[in-house]
C-alpha atoms as a PDB file:
ATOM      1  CA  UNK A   1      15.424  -8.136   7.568  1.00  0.00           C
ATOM      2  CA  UNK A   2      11.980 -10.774   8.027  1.00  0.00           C
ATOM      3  CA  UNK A   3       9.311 -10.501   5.338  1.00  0.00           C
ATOM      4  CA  UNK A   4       6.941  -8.432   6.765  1.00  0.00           C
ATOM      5  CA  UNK A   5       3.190 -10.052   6.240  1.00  0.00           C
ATOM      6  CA  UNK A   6       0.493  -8.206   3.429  1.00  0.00           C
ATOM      7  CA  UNK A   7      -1.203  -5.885   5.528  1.00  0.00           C
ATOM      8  CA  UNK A   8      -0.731  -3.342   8.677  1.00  0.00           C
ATOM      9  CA  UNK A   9      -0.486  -6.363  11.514  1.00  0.00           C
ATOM     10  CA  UNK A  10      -2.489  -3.935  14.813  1.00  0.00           C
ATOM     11  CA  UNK A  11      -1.659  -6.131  17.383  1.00  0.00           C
ATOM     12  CA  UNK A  12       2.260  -5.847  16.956  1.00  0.00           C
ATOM     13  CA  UNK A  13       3.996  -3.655  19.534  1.00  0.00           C
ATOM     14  CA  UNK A  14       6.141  -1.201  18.795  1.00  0.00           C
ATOM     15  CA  UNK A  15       8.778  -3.140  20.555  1.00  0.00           C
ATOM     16  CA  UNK A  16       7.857  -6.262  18.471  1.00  0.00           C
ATOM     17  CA  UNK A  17       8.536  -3.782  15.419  1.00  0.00           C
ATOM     18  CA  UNK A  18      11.859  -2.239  16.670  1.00  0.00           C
ATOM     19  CA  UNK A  19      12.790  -6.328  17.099  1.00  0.00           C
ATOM     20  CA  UNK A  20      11.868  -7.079  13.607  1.00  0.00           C
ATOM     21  CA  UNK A  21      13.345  -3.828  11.771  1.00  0.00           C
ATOM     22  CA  UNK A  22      15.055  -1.302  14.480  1.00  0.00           C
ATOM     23  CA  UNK A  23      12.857   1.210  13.629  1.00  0.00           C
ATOM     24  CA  UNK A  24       8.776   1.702  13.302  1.00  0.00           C
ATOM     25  CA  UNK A  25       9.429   3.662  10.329  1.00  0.00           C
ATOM     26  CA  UNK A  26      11.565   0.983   8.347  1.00  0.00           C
ATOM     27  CA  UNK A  27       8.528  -1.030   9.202  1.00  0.00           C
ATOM     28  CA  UNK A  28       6.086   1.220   7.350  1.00  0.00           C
ATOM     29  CA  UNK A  29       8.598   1.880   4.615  1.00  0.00           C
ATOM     30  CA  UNK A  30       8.730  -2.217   3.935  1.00  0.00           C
ATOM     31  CA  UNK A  31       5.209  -2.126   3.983  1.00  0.00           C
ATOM     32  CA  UNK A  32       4.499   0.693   1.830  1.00  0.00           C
ATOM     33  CA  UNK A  33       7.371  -0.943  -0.583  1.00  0.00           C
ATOM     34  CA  UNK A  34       4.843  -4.077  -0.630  1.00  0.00           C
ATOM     35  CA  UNK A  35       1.459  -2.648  -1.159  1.00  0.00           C
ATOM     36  CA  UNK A  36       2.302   0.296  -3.209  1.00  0.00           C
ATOM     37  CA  UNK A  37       3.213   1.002  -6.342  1.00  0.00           C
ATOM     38  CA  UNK A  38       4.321   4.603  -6.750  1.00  0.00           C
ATOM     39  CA  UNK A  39       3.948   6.443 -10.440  1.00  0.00           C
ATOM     40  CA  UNK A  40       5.705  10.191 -11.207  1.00  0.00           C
ATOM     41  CA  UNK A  41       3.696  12.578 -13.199  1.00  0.00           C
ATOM     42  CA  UNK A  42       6.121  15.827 -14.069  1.00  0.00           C
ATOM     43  CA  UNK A  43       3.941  18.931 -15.365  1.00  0.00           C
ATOM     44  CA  UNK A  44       6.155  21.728 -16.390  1.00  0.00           C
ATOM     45  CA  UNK A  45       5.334  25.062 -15.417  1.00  0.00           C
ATOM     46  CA  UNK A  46       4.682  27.025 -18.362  1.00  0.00           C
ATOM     47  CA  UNK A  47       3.136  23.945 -20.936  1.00  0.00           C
ATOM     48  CA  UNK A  48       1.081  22.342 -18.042  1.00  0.00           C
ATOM     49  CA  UNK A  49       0.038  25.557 -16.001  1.00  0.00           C
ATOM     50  CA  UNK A  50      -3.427  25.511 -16.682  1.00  0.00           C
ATOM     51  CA  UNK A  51      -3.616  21.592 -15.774  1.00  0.00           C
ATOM     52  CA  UNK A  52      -1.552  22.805 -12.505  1.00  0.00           C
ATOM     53  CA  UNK A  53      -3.703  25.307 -11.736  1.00  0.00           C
ATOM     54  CA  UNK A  54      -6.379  22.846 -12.093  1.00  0.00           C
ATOM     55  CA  UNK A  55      -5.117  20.076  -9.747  1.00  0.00           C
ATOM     56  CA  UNK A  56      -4.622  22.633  -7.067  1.00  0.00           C
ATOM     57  CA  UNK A  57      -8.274  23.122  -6.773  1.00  0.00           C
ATOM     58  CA  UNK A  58      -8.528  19.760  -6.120  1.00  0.00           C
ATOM     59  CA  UNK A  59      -8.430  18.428  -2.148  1.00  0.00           C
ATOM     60  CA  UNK A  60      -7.296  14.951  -3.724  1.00  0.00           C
ATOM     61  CA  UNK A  61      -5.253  15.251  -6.654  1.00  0.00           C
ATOM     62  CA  UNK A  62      -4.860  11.208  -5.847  1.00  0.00           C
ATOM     63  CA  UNK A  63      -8.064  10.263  -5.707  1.00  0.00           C
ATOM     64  CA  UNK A  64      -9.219  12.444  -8.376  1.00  0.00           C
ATOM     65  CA  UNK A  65      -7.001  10.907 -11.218  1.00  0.00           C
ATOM     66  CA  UNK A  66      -7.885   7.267 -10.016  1.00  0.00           C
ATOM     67  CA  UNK A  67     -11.335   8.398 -10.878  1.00  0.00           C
ATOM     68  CA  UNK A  68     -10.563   9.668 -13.691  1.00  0.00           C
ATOM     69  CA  UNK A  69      -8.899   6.629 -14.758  1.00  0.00           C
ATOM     70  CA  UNK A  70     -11.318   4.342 -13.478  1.00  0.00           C
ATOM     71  CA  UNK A  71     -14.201   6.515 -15.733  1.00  0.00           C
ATOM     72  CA  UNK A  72     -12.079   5.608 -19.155  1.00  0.00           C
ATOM     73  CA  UNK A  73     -11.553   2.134 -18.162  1.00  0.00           C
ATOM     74  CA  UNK A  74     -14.893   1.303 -18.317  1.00  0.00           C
ATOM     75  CA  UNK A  75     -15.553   2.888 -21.300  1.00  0.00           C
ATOM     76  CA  UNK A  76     -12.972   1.136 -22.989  1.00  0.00           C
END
């Protein structure tokens, strides 16, 4: 499989893609594999309910931890 480039290339075609990787979504997953970096937080039901209940309230529960991350990095 090529080495895709850093960055979502616009002016491919789909059949360019389908060359490249047989499949528009192997493209995105080599992409996503490149410029992401995926981290697991398990809450358990019963000890974390009230931070579950908490996060669900939230329309970004991605974007509201990288703030809140963000916030104590800058106070450190």
């Amino acid at each position: 499989m090529p080495k895709i480039k850093k960055g979502f290339n616009f002016q491919e075609t789909t059949v360019e893609i389908l060359k490249k990787f047989g499949s528009k979504s192997e493209y995105i997953t080599q992409w996503q594999k490149e410029n992401y970096k995926r981290i697991y937080l398990k809450l358990n039901y019963h000890k974390d309910a009230d931070i579950i209940a908490f996060l669900e309230d939230k329309e970004s529960k991605n974007a509201y931890i990288k703030e809140l991350i963000r916030k104590d990095m800058k106070r450190k």
